[in-house]
C-alpha atoms as a PDB file:
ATOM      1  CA  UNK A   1       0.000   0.000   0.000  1.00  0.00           C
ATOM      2  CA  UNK A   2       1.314   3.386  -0.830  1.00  0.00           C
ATOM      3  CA  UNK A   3      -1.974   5.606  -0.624  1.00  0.00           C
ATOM      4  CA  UNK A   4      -4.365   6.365   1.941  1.00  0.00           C
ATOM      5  CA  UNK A   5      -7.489   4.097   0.512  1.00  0.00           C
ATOM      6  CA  UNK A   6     -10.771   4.677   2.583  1.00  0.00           C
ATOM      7  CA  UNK A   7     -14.076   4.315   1.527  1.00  0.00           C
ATOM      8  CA  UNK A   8     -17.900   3.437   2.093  1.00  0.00           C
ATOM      9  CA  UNK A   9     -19.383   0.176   0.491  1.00  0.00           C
ATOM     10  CA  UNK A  10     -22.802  -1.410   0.647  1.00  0.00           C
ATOM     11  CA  UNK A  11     -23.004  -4.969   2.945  1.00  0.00           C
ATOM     12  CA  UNK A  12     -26.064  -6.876   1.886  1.00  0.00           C
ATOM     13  CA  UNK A  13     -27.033  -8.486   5.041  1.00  0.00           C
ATOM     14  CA  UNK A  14     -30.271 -11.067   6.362  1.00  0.00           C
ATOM     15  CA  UNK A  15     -32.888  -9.375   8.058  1.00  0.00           C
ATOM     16  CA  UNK A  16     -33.614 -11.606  11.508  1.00  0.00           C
ATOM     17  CA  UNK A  17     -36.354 -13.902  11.268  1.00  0.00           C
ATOM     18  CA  UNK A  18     -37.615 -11.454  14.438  1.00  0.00           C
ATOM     19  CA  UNK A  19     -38.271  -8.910  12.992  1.00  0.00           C
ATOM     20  CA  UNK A  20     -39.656 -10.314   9.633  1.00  0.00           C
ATOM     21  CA  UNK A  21     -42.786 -11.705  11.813  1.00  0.00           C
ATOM     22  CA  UNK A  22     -43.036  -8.932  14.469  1.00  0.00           C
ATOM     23  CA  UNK A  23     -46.785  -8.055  13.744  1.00  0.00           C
ATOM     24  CA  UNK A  24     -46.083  -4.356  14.934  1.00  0.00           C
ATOM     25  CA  UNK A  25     -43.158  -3.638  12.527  1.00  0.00           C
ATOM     26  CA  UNK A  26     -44.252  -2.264   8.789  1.00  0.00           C
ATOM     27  CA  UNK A  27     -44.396  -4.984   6.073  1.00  0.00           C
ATOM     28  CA  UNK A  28     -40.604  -5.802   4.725  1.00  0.00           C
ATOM     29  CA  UNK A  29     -40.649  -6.602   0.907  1.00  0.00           C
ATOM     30  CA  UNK A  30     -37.640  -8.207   1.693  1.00  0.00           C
ATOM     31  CA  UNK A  31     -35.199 -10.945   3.733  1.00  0.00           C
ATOM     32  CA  UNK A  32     -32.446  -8.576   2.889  1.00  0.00           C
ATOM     33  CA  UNK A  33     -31.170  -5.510   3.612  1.00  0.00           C
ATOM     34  CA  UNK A  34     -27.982  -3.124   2.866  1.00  0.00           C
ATOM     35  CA  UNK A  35     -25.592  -2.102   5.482  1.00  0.00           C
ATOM     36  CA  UNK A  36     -23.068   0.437   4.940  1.00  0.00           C
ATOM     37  CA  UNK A  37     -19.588  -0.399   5.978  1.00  0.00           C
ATOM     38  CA  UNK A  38     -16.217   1.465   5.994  1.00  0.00           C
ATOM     39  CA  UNK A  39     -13.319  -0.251   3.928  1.00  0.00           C
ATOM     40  CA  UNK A  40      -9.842   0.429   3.724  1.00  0.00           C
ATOM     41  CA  UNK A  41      -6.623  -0.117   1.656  1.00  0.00           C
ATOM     42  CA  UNK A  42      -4.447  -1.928   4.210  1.00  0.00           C
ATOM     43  CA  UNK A  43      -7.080  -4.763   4.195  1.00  0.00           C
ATOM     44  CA  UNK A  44      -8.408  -4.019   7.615  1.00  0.00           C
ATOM     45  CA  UNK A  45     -11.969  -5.032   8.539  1.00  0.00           C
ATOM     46  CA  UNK A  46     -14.222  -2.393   7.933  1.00  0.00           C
ATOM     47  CA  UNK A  47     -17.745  -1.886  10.252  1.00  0.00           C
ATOM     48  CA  UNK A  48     -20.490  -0.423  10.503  1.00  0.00           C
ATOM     49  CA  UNK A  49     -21.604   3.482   9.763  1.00  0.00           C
ATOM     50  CA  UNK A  50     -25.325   3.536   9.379  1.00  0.00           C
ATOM     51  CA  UNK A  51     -25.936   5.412  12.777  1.00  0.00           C
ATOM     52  CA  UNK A  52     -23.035   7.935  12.349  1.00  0.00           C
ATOM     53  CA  UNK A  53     -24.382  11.601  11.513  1.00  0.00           C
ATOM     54  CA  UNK A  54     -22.198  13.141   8.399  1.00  0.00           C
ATOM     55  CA  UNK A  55     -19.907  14.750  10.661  1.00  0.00           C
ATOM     56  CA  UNK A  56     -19.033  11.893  12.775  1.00  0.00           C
ATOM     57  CA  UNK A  57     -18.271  10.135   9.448  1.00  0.00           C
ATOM     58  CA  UNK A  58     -16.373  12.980   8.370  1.00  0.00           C
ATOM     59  CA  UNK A  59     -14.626  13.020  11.417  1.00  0.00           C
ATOM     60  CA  UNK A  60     -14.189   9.479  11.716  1.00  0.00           C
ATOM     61  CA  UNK A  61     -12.218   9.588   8.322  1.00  0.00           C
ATOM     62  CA  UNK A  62     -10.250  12.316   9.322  1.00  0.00           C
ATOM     63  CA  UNK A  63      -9.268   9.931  12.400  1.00  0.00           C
ATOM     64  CA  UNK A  64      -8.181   6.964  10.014  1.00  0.00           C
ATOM     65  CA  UNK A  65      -5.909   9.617   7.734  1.00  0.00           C
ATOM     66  CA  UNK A  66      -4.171  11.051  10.624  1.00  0.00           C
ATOM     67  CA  UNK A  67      -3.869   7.075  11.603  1.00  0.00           C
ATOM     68  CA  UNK A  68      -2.532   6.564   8.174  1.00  0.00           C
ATOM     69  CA  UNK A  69       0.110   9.419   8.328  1.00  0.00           C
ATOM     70  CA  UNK A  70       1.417   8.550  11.823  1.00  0.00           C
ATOM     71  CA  UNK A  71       2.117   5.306  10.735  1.00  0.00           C
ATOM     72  CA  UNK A  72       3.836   5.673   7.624  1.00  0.00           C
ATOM     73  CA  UNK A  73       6.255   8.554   9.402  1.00  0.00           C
ATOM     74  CA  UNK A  74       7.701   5.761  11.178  1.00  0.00           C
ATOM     75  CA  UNK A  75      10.721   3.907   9.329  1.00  0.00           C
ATOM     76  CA  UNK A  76       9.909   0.604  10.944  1.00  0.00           C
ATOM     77  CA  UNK A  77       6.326   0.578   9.793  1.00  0.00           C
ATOM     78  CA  UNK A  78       8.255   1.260   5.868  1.00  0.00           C
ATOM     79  CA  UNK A  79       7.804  -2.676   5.064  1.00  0.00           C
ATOM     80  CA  UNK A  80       3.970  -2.145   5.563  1.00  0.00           C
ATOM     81  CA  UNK A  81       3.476   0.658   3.777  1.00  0.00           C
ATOM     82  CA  UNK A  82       5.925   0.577   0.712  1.00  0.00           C
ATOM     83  CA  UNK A  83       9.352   1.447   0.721  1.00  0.00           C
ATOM     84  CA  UNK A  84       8.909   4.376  -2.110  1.00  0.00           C
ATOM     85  CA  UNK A  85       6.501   5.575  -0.410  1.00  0.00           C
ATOM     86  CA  UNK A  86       8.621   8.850   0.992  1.00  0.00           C
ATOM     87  CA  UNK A  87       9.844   9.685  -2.233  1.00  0.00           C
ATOM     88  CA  UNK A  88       6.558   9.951  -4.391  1.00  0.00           C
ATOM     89  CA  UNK A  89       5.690  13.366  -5.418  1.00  0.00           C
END
């Protein structure tokens, strides 16, 4: 990796059984719903946004950047992140 990479995705995911026959809930078309969910670059697990408000998501990339540039100031982490990686313009 020798870019930040961050990103939002749809996760198709199962609606529980639950909820599909819980009389008081509105009538789901559907067994399946989508789920947004952060990815990233460096292959970490991404999770779950749909509750955030736009400027915690904003924030919360902000968060993963400043992650991202901490960790590729350090020489040891070089083998992680790309050994060029300093000397792109």
């Amino acid at each position: 990796m020798t870019d930040f990479q961050c990103g939002v995705g749809s996760q198709l995911e199962e609606i529980s059984d639950f909820l599909l026959e819980e009389k008081n809930a509105p009538e789901i078309g559907t067994m399946k719903t989508h789920v947004p969910m952060t990815y990233f670059g460096d292959e970490r697990q991404g999770y779950d946004i749909q509750y955030f408000t736009k400027n915690e998501i904003i924030s919360d990339f902000l968060k993963q950047y400043q992650r991202f540039l901490s960790l590729s100031s350090h020489e040891k982490n070089e083998i992680f992140i790309g050994s060029n990686l300093k000397d792109q313009d």
